[in-house]
C-alpha atoms as a PDB file:
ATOM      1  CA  UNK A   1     266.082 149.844 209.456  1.00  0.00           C
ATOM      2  CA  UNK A   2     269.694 148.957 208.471  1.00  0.00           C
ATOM      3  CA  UNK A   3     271.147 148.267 205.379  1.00  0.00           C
ATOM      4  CA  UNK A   4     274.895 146.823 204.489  1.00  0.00           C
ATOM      5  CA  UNK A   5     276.333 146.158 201.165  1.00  0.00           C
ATOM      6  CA  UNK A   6     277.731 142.495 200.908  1.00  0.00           C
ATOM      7  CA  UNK A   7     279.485 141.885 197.694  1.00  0.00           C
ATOM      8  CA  UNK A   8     280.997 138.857 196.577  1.00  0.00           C
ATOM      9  CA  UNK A   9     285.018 138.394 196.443  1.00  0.00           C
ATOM     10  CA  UNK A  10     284.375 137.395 192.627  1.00  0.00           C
ATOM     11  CA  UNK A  11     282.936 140.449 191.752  1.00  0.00           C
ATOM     12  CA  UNK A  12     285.320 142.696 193.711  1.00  0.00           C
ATOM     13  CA  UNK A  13     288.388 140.910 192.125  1.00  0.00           C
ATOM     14  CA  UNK A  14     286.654 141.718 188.938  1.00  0.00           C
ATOM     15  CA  UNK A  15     286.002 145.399 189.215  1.00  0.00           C
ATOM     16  CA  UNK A  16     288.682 146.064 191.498  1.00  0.00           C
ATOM     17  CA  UNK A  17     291.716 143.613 191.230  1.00  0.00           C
ATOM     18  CA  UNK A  18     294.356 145.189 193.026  1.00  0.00           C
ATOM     19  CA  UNK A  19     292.651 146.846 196.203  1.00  0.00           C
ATOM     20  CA  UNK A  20     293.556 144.902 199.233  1.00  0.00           C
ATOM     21  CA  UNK A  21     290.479 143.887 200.720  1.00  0.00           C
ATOM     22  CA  UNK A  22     288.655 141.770 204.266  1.00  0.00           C
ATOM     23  CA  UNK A  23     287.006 139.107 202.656  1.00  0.00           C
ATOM     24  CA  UNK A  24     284.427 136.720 205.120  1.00  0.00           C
ATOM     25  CA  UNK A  25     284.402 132.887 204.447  1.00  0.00           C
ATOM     26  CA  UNK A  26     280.502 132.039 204.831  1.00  0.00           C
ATOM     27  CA  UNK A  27     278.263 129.080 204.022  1.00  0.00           C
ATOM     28  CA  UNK A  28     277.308 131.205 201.118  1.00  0.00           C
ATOM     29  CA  UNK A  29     280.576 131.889 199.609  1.00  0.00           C
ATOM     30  CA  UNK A  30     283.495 134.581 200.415  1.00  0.00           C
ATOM     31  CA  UNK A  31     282.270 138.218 200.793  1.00  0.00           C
ATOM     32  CA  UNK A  32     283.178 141.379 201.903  1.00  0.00           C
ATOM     33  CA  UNK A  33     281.404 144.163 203.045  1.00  0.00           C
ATOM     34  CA  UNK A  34     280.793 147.609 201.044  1.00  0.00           C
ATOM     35  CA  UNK A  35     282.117 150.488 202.609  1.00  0.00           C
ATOM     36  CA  UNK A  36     278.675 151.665 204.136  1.00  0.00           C
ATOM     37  CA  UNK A  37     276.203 151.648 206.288  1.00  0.00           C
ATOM     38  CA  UNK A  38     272.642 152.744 205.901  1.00  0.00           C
ATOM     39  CA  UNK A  39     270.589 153.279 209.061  1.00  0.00           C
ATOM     40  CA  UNK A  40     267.793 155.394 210.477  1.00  0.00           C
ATOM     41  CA  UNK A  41     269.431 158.099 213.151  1.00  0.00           C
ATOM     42  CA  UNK A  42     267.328 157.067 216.109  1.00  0.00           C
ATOM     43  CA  UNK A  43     269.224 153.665 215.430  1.00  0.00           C
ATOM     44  CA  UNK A  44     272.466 155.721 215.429  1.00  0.00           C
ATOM     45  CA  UNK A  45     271.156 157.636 218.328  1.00  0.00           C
ATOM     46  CA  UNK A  46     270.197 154.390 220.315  1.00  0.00           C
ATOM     47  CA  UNK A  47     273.007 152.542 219.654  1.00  0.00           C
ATOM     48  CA  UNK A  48     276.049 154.927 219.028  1.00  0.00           C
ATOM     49  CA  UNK A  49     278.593 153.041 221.727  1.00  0.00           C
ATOM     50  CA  UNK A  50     278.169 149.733 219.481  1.00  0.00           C
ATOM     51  CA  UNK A  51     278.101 151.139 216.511  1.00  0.00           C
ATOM     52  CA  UNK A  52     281.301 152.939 217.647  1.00  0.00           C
ATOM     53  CA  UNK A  53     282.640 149.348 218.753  1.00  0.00           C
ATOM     54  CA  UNK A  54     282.118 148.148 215.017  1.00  0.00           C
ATOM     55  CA  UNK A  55     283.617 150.856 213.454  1.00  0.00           C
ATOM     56  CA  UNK A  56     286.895 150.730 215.438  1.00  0.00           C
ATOM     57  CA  UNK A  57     287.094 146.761 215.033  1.00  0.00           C
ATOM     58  CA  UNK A  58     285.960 146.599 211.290  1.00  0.00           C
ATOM     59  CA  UNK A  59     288.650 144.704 210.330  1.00  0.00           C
ATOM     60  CA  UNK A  60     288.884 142.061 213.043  1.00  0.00           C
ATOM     61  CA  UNK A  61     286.437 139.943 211.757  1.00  0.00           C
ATOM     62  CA  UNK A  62     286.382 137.868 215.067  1.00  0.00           C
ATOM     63  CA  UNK A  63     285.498 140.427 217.066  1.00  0.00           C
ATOM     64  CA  UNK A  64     282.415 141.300 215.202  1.00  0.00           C
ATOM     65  CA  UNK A  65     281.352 137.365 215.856  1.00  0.00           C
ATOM     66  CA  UNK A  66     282.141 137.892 219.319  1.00  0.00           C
ATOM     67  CA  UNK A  67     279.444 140.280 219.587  1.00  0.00           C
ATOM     68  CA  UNK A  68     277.244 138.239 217.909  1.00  0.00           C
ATOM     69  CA  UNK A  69     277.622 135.938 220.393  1.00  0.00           C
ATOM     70  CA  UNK A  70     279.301 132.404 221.059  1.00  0.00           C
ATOM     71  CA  UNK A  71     277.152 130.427 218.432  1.00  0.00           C
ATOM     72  CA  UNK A  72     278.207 132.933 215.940  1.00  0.00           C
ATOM     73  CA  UNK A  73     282.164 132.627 217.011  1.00  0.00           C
ATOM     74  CA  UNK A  74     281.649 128.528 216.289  1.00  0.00           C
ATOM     75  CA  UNK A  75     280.041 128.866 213.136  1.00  0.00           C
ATOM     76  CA  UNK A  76     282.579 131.850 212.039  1.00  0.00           C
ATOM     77  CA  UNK A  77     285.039 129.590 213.002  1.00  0.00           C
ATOM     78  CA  UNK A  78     283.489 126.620 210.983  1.00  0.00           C
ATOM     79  CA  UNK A  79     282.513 128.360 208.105  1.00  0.00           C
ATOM     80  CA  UNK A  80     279.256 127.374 208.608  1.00  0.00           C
ATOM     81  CA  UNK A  81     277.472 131.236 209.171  1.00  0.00           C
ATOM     82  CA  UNK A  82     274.829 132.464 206.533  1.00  0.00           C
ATOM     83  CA  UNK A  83     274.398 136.238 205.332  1.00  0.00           C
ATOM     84  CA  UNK A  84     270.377 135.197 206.851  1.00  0.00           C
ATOM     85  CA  UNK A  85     271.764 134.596 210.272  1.00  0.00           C
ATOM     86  CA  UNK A  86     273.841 137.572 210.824  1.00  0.00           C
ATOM     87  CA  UNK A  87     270.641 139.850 209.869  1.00  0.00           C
ATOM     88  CA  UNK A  88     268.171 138.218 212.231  1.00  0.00           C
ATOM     89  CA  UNK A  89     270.662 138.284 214.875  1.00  0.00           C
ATOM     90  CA  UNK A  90     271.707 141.984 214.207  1.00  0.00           C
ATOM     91  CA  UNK A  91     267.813 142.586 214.335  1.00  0.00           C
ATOM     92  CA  UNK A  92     267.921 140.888 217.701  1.00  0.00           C
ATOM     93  CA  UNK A  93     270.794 142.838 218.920  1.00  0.00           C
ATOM     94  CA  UNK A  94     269.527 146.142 217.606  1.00  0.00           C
ATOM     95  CA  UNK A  95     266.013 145.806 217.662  1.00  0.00           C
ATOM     96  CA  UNK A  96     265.513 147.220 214.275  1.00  0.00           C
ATOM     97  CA  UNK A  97     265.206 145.476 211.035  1.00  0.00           C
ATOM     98  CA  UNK A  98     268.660 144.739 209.297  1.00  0.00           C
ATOM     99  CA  UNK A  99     268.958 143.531 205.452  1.00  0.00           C
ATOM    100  CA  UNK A 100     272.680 143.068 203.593  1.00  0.00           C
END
């Protein structure tokens, strides 16, 4: 399993106004992510050159929706991606289970 914090822009404006933050325009509303990532270590283990590839490109937002693959780049690009799609297709990608 994987699990990633998603908070809303709202409530990180509120708690913390003046850090300088990614923020993700989604069908949902604007988030950004939380700092962490919680996963099993055989999903480390099993996919430690991706999870590399994340890391180093965590703030080009683009290039995480260019992993996802070219129906995520359109709706990234359209605004039109939900928090629901991203999990399945991370599932997909990773073959484990992935919540936000």
């Amino acid at each position: 399993s994987i699990g990633y914090p998603v908070i809303t822009k709202e409530n990180i404006i509120k708690k913390y106004p003046e850090t300088e933050r990614t923020y993700i325009k989604m069908k949902e509303g604007v988030f950004c992510g939380g700092n962490i990532v919680f996963f099993k270590p055989d999903v480390f283990f099993q996919n430690k050159k991706l999870i590399k590839e994340l890391f180093d490109n965590r703030k080009a937002t683009w290039k995480y929706a260019k992993i996802l693959g070219l129906k995520f780049i359109l709706k990234f690009l359209f605004k039109a991606l939900t928090l629901e799609e991203i999990e399945k297709r991370v599932t997909d990608i990773l073959g484990y289970n992935s919540v936000s």
